[in-house]
N, C-alpha and C. Protein backbone atom coordinates (compact mmCIF):
# COMPACT_ATOMS: atom_id res chain seq x y z
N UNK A 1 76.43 12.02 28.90
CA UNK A 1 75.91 11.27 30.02
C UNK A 1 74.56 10.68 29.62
N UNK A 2 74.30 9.59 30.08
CA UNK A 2 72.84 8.92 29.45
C UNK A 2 72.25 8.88 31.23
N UNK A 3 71.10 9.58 30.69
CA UNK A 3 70.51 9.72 31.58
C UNK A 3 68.46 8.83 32.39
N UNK A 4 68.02 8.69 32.84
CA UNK A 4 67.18 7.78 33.42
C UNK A 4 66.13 7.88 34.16
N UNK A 5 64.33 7.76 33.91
CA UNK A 5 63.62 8.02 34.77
C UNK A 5 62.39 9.21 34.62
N UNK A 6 61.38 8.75 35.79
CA UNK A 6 60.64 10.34 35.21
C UNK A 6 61.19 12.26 35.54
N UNK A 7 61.87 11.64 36.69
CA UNK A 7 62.80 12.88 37.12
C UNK A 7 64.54 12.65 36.31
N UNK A 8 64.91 12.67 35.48
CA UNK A 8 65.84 11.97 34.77
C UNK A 8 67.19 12.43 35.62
N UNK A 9 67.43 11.24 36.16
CA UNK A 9 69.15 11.24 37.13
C UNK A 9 70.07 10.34 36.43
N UNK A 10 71.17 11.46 35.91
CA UNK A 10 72.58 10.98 35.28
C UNK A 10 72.57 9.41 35.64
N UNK A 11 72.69 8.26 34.81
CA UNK A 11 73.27 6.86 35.37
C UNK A 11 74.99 6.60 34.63
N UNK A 12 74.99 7.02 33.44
CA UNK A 12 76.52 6.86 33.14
C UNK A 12 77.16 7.73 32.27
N UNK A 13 78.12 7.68 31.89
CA UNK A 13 79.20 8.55 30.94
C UNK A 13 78.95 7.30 29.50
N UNK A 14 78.38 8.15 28.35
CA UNK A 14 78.07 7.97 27.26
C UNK A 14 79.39 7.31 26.85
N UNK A 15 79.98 6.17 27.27
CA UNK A 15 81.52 5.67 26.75
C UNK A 15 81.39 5.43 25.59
N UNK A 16 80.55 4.68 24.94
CA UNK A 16 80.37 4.07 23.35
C UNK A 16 80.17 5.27 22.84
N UNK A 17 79.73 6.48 22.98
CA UNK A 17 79.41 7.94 21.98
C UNK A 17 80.93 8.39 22.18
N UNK A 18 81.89 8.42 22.81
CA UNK A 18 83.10 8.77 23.11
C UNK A 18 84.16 8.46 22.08
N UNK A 19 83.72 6.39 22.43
CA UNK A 19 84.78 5.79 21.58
C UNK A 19 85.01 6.45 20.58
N UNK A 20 83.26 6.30 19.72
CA UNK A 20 83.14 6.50 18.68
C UNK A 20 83.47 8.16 18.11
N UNK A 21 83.35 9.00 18.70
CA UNK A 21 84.35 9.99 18.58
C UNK A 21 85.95 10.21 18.59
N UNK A 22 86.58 8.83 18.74
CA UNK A 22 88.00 8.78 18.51
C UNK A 22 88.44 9.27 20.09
N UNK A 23 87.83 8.97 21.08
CA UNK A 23 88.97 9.68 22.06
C UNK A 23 89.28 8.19 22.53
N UNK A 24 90.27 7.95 22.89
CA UNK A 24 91.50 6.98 24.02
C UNK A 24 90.87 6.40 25.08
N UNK A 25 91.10 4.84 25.26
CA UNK A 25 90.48 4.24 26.14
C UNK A 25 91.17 4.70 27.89
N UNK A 26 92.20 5.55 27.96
CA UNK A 26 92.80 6.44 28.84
C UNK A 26 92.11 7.60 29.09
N UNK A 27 91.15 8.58 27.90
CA UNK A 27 90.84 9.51 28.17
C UNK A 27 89.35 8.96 28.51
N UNK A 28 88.71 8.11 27.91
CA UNK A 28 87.34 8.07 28.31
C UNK A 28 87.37 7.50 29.60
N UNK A 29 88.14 7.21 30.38
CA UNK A 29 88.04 6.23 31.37
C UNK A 29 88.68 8.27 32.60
N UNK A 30 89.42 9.11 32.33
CA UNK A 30 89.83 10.44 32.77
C UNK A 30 88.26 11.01 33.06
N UNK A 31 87.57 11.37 31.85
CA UNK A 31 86.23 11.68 31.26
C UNK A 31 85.66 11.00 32.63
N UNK A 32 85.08 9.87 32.60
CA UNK A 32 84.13 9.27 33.22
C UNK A 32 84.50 9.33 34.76
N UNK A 33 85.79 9.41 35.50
CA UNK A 33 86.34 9.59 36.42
C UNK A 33 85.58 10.57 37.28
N UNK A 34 86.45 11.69 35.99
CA UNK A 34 85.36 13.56 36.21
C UNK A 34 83.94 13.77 36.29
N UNK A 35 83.08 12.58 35.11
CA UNK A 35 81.86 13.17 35.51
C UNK A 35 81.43 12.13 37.19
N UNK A 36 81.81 11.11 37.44
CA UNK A 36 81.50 10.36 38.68
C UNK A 36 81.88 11.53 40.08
N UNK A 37 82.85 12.00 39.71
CA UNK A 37 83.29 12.81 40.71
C UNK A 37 82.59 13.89 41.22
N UNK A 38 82.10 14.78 39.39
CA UNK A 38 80.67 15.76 39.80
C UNK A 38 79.53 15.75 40.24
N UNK A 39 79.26 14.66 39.31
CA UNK A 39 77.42 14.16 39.69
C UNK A 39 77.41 13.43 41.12
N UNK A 40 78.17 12.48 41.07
CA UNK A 40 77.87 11.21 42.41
C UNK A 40 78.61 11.68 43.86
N UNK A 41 80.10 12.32 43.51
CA UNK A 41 81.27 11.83 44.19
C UNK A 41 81.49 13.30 45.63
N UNK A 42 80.54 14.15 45.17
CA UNK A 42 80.72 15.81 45.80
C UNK A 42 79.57 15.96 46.38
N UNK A 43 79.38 17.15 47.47
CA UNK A 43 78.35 17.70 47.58
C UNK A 43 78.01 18.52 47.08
N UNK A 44 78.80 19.51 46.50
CA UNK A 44 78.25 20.08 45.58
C UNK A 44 79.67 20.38 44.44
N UNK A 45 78.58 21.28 43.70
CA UNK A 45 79.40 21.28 41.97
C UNK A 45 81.14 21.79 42.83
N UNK A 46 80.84 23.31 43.60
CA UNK A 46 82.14 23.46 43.42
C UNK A 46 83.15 22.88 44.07
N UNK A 47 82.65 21.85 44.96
CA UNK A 47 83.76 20.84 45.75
C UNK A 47 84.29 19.77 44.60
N UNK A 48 83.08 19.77 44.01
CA UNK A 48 83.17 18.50 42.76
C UNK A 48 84.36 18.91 41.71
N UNK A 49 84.43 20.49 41.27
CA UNK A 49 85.61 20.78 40.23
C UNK A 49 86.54 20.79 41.02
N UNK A 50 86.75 21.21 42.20
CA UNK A 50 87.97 21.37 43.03
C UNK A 50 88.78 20.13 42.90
N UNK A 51 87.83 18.73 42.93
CA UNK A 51 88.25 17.35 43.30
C UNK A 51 88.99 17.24 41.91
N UNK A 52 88.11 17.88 40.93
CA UNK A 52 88.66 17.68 39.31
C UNK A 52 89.84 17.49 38.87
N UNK A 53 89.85 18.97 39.73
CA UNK A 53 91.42 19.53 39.13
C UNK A 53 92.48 18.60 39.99
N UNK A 54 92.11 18.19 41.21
CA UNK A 54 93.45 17.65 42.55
C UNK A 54 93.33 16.18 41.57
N UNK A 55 92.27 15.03 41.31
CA UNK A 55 92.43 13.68 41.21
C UNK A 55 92.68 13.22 39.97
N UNK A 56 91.84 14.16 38.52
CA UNK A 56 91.87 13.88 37.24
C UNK A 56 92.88 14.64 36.82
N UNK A 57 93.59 13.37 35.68
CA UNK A 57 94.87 14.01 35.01
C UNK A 57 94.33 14.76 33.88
N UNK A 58 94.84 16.14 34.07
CA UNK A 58 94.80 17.52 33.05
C UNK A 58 94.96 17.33 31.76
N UNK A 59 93.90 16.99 31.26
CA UNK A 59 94.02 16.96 29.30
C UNK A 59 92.87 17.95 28.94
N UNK A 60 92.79 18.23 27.66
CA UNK A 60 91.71 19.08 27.06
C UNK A 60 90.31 18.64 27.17
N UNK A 61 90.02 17.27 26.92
CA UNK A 61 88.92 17.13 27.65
C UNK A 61 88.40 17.16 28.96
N UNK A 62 89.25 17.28 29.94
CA UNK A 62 88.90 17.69 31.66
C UNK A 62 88.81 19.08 31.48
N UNK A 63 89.84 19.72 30.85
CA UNK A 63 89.41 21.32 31.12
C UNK A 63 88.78 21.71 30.32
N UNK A 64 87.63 21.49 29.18
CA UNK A 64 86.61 21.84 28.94
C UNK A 64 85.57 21.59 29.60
N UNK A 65 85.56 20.37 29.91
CA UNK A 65 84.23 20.01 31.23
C UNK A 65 84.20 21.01 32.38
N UNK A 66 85.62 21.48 32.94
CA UNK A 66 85.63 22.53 34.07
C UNK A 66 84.93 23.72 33.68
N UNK A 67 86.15 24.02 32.48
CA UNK A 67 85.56 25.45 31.95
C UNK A 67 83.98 25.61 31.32
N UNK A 68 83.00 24.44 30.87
CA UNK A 68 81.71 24.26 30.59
C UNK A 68 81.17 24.57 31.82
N UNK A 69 81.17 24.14 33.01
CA UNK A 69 81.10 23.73 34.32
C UNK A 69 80.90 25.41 35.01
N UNK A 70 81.99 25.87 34.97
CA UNK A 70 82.41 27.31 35.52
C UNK A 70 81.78 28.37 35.15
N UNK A 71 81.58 28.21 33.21
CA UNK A 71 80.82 29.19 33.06
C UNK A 71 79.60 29.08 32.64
N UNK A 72 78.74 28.14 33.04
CA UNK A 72 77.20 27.96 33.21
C UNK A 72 76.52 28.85 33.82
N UNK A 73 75.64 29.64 33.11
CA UNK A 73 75.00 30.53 33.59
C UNK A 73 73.85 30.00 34.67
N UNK A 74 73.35 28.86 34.26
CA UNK A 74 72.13 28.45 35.08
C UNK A 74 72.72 27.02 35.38
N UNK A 75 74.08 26.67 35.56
CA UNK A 75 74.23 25.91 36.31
C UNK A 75 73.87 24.33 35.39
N UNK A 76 74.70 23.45 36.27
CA UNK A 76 74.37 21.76 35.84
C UNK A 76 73.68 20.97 36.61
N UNK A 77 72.66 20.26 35.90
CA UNK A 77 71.93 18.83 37.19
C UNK A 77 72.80 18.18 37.72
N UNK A 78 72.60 17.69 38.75
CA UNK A 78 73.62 16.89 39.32
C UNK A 78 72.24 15.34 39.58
């Protein structure tokens, strides 16, 4: 996520660091879905994974973001 500001708030999903990691113009577009859904789209985180799992289609990159997500000890900025 590239982020923005003196209080720095998420503005997008790093797509060009993605490409360039070889993932699918299908999965980065899954990817970016999920993080819009967490950061912007919820009130909070755990309504936000709930939405994860019901709207984004299930590949290995969604369920690492969950499972990153889930087991955060101190939690993610939103």
């Amino acid at each position: 996520t590239i982020a923005q500001g003196n209080y720095a708030v998420s503005r997008s999903t790093n797509k060009i660091g993605l490409k360039r990691a070889g993932l699918s113009s299908a999965a980065i577009e899954n990817i970016h879905n999920a993080i819009r859904i967490l950061i912007k789209g919820s009130a909070t985180i755990k309504e936000g994974l709930s939405r994860i799992e019901e709207e984004c289609q299930k590949d290995e990159h969604i369920q690492y973001l969950v499972d990153f997500v889930k087991s955060s000890e101190r939690g993610v900025a939103k």
